[in-house]
C-alpha atoms as a PDB file:
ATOM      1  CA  UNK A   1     358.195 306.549 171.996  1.00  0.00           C
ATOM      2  CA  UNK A   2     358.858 309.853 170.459  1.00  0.00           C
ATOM      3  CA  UNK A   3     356.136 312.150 171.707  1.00  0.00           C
ATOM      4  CA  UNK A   4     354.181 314.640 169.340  1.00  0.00           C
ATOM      5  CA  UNK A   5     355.260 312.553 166.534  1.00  0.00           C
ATOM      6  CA  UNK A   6     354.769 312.561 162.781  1.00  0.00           C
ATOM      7  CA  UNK A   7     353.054 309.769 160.574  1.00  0.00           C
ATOM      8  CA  UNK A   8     352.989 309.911 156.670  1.00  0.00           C
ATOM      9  CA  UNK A   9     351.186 306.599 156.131  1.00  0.00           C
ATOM     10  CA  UNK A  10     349.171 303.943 158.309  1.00  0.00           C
ATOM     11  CA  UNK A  11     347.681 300.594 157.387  1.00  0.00           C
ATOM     12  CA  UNK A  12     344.932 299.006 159.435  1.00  0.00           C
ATOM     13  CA  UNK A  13     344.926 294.910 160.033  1.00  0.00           C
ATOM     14  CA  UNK A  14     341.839 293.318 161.252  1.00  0.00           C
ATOM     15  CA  UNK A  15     337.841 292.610 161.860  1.00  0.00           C
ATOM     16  CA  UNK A  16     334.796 294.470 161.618  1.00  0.00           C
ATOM     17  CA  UNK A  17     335.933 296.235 164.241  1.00  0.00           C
ATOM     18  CA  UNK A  18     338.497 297.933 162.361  1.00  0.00           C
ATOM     19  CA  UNK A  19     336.292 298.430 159.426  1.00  0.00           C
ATOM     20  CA  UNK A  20     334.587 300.172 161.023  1.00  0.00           C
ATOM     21  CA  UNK A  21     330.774 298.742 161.978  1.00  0.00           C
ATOM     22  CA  UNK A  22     328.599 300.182 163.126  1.00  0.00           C
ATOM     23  CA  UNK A  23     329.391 303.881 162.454  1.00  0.00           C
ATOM     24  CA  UNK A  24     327.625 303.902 159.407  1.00  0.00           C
ATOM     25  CA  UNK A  25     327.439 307.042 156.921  1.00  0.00           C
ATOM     26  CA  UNK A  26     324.402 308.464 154.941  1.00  0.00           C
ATOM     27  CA  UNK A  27     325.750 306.329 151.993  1.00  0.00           C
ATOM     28  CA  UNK A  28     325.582 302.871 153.640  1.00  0.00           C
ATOM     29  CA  UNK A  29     329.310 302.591 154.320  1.00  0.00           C
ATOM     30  CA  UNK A  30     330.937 302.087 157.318  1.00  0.00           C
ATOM     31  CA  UNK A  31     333.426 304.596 158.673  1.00  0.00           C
ATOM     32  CA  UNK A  32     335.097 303.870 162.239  1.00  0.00           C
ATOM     33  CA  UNK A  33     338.018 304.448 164.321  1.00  0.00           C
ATOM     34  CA  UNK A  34     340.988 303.785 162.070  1.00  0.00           C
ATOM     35  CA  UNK A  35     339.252 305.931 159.442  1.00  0.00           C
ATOM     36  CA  UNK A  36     338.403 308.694 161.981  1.00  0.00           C
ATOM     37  CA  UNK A  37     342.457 308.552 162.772  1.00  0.00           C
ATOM     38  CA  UNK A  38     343.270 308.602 159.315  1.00  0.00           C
ATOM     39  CA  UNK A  39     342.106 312.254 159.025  1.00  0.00           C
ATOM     40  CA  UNK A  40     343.158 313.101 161.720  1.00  0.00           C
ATOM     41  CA  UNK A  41     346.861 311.912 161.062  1.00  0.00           C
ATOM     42  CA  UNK A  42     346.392 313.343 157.607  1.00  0.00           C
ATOM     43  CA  UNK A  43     345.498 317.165 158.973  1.00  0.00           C
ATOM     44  CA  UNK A  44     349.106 316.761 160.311  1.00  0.00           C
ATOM     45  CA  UNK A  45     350.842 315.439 157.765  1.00  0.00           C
ATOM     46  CA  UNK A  46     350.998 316.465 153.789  1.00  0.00           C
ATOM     47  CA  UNK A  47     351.011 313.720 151.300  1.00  0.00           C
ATOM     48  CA  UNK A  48     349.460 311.338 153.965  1.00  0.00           C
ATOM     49  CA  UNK A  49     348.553 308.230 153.059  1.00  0.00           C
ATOM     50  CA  UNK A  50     346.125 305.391 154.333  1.00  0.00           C
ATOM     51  CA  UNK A  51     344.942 301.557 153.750  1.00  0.00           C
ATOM     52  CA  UNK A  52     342.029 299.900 155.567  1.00  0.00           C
ATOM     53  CA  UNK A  53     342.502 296.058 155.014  1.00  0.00           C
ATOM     54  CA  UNK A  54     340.231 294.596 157.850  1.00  0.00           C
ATOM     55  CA  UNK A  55     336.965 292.617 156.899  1.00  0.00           C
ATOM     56  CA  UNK A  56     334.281 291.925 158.916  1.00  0.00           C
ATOM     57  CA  UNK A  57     334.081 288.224 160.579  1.00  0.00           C
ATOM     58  CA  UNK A  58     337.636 287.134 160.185  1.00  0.00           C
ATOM     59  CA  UNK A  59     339.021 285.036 162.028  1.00  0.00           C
ATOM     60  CA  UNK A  60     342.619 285.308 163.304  1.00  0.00           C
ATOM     61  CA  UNK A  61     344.156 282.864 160.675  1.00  0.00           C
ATOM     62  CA  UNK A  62     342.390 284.300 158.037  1.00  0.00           C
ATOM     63  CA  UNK A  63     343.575 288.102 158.812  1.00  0.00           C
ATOM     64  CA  UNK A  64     347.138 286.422 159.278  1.00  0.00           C
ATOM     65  CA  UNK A  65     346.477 284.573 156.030  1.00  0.00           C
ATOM     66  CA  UNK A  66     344.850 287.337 153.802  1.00  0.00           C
ATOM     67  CA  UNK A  67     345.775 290.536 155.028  1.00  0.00           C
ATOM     68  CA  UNK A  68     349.205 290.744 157.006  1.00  0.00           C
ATOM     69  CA  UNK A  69     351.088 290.217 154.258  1.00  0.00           C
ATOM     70  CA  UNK A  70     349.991 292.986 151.986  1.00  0.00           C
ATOM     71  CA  UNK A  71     350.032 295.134 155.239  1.00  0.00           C
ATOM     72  CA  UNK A  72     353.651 294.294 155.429  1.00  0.00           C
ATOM     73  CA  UNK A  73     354.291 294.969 151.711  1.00  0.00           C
ATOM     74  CA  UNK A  74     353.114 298.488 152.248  1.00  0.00           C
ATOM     75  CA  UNK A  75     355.806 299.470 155.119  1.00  0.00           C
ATOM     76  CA  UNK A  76     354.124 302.397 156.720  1.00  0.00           C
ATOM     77  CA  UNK A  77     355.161 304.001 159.429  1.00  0.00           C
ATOM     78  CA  UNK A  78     352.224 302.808 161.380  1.00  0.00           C
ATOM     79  CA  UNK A  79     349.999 299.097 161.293  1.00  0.00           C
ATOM     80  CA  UNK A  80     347.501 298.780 163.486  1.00  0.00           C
ATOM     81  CA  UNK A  81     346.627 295.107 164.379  1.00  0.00           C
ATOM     82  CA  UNK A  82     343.283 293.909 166.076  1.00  0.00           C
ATOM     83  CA  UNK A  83     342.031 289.977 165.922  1.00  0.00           C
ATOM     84  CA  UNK A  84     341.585 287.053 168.082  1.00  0.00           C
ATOM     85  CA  UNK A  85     338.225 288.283 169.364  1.00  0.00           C
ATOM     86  CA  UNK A  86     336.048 286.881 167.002  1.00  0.00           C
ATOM     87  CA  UNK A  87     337.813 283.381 167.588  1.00  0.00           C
ATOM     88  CA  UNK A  88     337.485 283.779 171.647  1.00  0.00           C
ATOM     89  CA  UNK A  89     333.617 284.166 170.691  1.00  0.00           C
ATOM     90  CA  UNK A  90     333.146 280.925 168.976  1.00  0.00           C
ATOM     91  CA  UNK A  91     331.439 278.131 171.549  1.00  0.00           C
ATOM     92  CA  UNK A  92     334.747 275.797 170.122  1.00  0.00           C
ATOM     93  CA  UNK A  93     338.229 278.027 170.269  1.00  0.00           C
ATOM     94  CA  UNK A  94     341.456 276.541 169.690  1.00  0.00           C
ATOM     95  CA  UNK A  95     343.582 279.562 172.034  1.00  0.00           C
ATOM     96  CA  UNK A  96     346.514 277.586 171.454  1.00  0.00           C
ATOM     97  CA  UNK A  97     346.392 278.442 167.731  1.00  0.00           C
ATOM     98  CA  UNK A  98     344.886 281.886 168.070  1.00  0.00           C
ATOM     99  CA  UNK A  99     348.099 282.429 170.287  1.00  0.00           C
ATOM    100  CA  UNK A 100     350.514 280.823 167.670  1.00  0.00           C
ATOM    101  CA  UNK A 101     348.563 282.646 164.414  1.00  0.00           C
ATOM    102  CA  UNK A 102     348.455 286.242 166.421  1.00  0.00           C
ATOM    103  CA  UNK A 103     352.521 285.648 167.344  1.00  0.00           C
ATOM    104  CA  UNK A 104     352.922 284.959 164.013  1.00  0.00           C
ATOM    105  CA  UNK A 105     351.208 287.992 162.554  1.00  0.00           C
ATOM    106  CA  UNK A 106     353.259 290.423 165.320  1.00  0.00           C
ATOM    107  CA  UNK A 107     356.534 288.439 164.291  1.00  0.00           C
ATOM    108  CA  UNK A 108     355.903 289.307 160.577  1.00  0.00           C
ATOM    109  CA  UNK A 109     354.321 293.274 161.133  1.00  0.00           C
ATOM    110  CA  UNK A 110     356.791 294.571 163.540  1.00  0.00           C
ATOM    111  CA  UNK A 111     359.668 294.476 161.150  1.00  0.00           C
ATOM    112  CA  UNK A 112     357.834 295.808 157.893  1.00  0.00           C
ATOM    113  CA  UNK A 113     356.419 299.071 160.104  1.00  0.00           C
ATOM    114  CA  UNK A 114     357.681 301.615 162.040  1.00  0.00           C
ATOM    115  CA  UNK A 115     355.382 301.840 164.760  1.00  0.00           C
ATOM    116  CA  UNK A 116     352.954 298.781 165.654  1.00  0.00           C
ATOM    117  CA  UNK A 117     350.181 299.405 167.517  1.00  0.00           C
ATOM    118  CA  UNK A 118     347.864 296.365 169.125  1.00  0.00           C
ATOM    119  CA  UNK A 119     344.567 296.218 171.339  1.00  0.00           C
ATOM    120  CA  UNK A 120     342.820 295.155 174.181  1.00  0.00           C
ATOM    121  CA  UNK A 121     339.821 295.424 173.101  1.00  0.00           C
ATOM    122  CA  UNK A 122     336.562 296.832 174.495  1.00  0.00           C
ATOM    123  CA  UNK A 123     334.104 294.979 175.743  1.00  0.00           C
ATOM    124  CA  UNK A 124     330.147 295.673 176.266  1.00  0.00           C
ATOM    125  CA  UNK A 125     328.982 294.824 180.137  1.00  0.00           C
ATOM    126  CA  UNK A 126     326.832 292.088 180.158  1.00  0.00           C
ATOM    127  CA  UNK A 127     326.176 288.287 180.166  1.00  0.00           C
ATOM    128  CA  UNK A 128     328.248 287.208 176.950  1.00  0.00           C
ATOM    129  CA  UNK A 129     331.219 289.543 178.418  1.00  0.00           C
ATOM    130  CA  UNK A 130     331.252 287.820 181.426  1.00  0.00           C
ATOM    131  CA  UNK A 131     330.637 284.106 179.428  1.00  0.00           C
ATOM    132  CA  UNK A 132     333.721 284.677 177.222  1.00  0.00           C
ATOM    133  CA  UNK A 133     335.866 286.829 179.746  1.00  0.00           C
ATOM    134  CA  UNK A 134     338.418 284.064 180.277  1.00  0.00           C
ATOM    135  CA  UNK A 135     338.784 283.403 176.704  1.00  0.00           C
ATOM    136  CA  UNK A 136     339.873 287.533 176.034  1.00  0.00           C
ATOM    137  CA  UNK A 137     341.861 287.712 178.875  1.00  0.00           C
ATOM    138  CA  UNK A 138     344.047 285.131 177.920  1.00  0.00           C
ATOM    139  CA  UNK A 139     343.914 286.911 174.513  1.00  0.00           C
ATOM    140  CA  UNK A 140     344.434 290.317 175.933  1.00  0.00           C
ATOM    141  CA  UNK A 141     347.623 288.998 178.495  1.00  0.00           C
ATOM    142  CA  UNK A 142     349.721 287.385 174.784  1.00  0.00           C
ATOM    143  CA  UNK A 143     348.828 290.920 173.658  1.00  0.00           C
ATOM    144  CA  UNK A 144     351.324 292.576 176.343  1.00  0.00           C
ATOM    145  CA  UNK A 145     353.480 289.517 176.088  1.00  0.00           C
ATOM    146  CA  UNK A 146     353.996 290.026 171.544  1.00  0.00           C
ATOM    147  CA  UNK A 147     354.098 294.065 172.657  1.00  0.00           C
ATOM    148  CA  UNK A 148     356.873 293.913 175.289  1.00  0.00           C
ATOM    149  CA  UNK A 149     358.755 291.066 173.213  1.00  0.00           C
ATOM    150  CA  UNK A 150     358.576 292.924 169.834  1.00  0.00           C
ATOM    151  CA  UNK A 151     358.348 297.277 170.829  1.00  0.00           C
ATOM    152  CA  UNK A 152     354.803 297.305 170.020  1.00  0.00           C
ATOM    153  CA  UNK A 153     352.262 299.653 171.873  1.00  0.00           C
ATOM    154  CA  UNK A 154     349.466 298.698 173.173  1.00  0.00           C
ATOM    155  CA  UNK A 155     346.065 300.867 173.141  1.00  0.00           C
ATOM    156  CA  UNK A 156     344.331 299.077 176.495  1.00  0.00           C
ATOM    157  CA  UNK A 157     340.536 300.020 175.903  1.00  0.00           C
ATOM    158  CA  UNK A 158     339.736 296.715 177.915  1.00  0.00           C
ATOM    159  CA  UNK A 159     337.497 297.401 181.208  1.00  0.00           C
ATOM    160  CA  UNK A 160     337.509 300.834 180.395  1.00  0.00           C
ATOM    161  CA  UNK A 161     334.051 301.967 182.026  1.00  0.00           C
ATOM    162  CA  UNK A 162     333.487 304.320 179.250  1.00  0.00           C
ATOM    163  CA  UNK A 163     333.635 301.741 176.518  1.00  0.00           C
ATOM    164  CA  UNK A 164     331.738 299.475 178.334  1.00  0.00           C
ATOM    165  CA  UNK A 165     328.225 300.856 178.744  1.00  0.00           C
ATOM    166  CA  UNK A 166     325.886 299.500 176.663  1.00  0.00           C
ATOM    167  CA  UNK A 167     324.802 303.092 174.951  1.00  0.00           C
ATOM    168  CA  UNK A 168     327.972 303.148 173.274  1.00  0.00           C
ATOM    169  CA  UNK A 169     327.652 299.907 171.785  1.00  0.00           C
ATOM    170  CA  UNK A 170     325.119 299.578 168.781  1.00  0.00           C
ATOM    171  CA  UNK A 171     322.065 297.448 168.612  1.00  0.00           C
ATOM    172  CA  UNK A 172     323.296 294.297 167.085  1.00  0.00           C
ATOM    173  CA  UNK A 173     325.232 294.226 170.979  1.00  0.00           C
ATOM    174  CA  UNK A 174     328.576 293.122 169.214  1.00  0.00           C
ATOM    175  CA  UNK A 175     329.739 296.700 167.281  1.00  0.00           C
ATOM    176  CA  UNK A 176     330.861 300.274 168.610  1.00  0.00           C
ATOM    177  CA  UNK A 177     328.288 303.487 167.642  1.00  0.00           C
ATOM    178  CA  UNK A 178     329.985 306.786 166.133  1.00  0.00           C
ATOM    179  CA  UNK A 179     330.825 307.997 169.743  1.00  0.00           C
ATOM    180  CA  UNK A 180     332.382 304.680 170.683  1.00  0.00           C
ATOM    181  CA  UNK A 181     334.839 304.858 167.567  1.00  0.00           C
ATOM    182  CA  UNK A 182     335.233 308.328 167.917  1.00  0.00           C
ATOM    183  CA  UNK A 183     336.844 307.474 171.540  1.00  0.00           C
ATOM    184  CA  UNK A 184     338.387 304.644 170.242  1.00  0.00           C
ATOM    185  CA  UNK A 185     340.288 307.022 167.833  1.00  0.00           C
ATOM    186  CA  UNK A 186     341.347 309.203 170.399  1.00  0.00           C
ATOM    187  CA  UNK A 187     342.549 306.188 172.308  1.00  0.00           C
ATOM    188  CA  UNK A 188     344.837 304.984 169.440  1.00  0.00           C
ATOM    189  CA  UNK A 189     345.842 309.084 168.477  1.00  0.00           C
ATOM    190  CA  UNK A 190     347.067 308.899 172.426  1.00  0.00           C
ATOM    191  CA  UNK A 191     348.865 305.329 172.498  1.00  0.00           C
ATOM    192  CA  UNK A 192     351.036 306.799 169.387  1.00  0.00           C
ATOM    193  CA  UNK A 193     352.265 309.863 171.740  1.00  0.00           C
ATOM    194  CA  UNK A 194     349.910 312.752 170.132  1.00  0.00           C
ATOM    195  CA  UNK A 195     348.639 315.828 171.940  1.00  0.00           C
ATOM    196  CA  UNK A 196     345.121 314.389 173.375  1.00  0.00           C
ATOM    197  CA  UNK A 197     341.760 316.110 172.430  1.00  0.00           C
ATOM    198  CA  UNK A 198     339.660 314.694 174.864  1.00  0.00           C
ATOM    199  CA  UNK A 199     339.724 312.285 177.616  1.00  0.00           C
ATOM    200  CA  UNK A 200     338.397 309.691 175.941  1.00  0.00           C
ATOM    201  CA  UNK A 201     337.832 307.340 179.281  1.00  0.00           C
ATOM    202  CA  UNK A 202     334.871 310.060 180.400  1.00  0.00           C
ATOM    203  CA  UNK A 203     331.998 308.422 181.458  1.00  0.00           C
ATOM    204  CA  UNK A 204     328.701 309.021 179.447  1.00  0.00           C
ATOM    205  CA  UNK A 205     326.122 311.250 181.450  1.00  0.00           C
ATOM    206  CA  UNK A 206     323.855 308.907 183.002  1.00  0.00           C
ATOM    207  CA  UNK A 207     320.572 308.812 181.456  1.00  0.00           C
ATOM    208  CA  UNK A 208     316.862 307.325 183.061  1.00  0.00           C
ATOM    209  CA  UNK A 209     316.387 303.739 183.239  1.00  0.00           C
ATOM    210  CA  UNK A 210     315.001 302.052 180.316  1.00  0.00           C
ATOM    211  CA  UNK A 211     311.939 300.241 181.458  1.00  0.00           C
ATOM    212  CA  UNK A 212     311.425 296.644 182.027  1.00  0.00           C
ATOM    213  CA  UNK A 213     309.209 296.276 178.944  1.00  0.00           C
ATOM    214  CA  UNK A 214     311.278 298.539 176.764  1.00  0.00           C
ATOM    215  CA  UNK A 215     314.230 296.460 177.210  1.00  0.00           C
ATOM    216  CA  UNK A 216     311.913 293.200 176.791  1.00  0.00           C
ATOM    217  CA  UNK A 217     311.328 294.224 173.808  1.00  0.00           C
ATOM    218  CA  UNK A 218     314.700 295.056 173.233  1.00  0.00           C
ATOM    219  CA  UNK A 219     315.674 291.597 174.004  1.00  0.00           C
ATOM    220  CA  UNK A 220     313.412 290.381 171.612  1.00  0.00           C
ATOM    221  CA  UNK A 221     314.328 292.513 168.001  1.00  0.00           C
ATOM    222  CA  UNK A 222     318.004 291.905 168.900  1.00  0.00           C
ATOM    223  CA  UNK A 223     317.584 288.172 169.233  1.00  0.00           C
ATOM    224  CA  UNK A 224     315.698 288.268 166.243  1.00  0.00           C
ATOM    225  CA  UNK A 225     317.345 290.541 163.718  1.00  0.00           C
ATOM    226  CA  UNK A 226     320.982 289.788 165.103  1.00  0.00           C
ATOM    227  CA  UNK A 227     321.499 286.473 167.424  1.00  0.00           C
ATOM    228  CA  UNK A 228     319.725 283.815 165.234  1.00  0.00           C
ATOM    229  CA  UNK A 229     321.520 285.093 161.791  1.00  0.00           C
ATOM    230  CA  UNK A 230     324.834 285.359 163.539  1.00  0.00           C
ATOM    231  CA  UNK A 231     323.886 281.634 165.291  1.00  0.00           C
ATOM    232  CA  UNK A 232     322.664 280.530 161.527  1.00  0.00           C
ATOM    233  CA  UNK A 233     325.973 281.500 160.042  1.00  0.00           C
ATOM    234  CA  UNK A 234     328.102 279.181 162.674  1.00  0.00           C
ATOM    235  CA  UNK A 235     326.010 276.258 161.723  1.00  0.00           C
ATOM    236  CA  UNK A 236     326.274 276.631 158.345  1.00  0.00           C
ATOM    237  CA  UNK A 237     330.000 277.664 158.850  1.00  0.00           C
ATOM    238  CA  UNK A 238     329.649 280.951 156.879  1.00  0.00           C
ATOM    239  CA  UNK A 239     330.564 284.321 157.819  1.00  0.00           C
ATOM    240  CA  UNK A 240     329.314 287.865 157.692  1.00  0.00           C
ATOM    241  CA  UNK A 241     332.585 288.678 155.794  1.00  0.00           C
ATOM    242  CA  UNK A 242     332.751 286.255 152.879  1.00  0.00           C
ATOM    243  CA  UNK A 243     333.506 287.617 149.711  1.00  0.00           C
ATOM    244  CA  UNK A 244     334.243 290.649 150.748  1.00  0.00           C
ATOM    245  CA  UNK A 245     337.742 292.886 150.705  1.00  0.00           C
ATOM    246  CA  UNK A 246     339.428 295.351 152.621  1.00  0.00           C
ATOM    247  CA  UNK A 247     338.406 299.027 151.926  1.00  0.00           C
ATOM    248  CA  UNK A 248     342.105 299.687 150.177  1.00  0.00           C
ATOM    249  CA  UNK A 249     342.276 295.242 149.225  1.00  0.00           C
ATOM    250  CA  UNK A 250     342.011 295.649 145.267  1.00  0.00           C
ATOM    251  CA  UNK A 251     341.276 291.853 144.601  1.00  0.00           C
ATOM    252  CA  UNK A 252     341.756 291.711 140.708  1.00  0.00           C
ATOM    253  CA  UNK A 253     345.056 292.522 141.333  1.00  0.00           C
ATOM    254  CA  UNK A 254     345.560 291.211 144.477  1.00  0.00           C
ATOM    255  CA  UNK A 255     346.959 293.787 146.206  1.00  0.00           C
ATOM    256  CA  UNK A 256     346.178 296.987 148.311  1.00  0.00           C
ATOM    257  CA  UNK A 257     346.738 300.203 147.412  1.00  0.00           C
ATOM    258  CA  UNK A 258     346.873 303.608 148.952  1.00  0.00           C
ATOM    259  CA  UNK A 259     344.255 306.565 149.209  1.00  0.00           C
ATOM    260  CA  UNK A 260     345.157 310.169 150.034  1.00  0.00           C
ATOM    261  CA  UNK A 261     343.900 313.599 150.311  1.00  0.00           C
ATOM    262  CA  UNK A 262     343.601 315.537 147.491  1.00  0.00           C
ATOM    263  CA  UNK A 263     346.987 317.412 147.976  1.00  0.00           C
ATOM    264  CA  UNK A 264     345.977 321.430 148.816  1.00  0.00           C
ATOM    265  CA  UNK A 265     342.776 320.466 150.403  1.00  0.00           C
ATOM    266  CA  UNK A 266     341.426 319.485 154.069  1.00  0.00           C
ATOM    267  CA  UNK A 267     341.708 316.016 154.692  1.00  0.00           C
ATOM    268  CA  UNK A 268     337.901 315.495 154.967  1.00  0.00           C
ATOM    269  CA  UNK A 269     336.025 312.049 155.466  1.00  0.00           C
ATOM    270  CA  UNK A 270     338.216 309.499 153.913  1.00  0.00           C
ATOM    271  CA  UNK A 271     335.521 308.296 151.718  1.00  0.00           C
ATOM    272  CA  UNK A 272     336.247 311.298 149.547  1.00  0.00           C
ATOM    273  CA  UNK A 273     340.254 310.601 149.062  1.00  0.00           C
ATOM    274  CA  UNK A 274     341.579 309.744 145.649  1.00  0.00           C
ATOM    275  CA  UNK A 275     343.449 306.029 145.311  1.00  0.00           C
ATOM    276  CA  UNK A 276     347.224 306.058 144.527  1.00  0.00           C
ATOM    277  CA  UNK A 277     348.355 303.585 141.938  1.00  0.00           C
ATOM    278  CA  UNK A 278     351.881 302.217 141.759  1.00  0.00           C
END
């Protein structure tokens, strides 16, 4: 890996964790990691240019299906690919396709980029981690297989304490907040040999305990708001992400496209970067 290295375009494969819930911006979209490392690739680089392609609630065959071939089409110099996780997190998961889909997708991305990049996810500390900790670990141990076989690098948030504590994980229990994307970021900015920023493994000052009532009630608005729609949509077999695109996924023409900077000016949010057509 070339260290200090320059990037001119990255695409981003995936779930809602790579769209970027739950940072969410004053104007109700989301923003996230891959976004935040989009600027900050694009500060570095003129003429820089960016896709987001990941939708929230796919599964791994349908981000193989949907999105890893117009990733491919693009030929960046970077892809980022996260998915798997919301297949290990299903009470019935066939890892013996998840393994044959997520080879599949590496076997297909690593050619058509110059640098892939894959995850081990994070993981919030708590009673579903430990439920469905087999599950990702067999995820997370094909992960180093498809890098090692393939030249991929690997960002390995997994069991990092920092990502783990439950402040940097947002109410609904299953998404990142700002700070936990922002570190996520700096994670991936790292794995791809760039100058680090900050030391994004810190721990996060410890706080007072939440009382036993507070987190009661806690308990309570999460099952509520969060853990009986999520349980609703299984049973009914729908998903959080249906009929929705990728941030860069025009759908009348069925392919993505590109956004950039507007060329003289600081990157800025990506939400304010103008689309590039043809």
């Amino acid at each position: 890996m070339e260290m200090n290295a320059s990037y001119t375009s990255f695409v981003a494969v995936g779930d809602s964790f790579t769209e970027g819930m739950s940072d969410l911006l004053p104007d109700g979209s989301y923003r996230g990691w891959a976004d935040v490392l989009a600027a900050r690739l694009a500060a570095r680089t003129p003429g820089f240019r960016y896709a987001n392609l990941a939708v929230r609630g796919k599964l791994i065959r349908q981000i193989v299906d949907e999105q890893v071939a117009v990733a491919a089409a693009l030929r960046p110099d970077v892809i980022t690919l996260v998915g798997g996780l919301n297949d290990t997190l299903r009470p019935k998961c066939d890892m013996g396709m998840v393994r044959g889909r997520l080879e599949e997708a590496v076997e297909r991305l690593a050619p058509a980029c110059g640098t892939l990049v894959l995850m081990r996810s994070p993981g919030r500390n708590g009673p579903v981690m430990e439920r469905f900790r087999p599950r990702m670990e067999e995820l997370f141990s094909l992960v180093g297989e498809l890098a090692e076989r393939h030249g991929a690098l690997v960002a390995d948030l997994y069991g990092a304490p920092s990502l783990g504590d439950p402040r940097m994980w947002d109410v609904d229990r299953l998404h990142l907040t700002a700070e936990g994307h922002r570190r996520v970021s700096e994670a991936v900015w790292q794995t791809l040999g760039l100058p680090a920023e900050s030391d994004w493994r810190t721990p996060v000052p410890a706080s007072v305990p939440v009382r036993w009532t507070r987190r009661r009630v806690d308990d309570v608005r999460f099952a509520r708001q969060h853990l009986m729609p999520w349980i609703g949509r299984r049973l009914t077999g729908r998903s959080s992400g249906d009929g929705r695109a990728g941030a860069q996924f025009d759908a009348g023409l069925g392919k993505a496209f590109w956004i950039t900077p507007d060329e003289g000016a600081a990157p800025g949010p990506v939400t304010g970067w103008r689309r590039l057509d043809g």
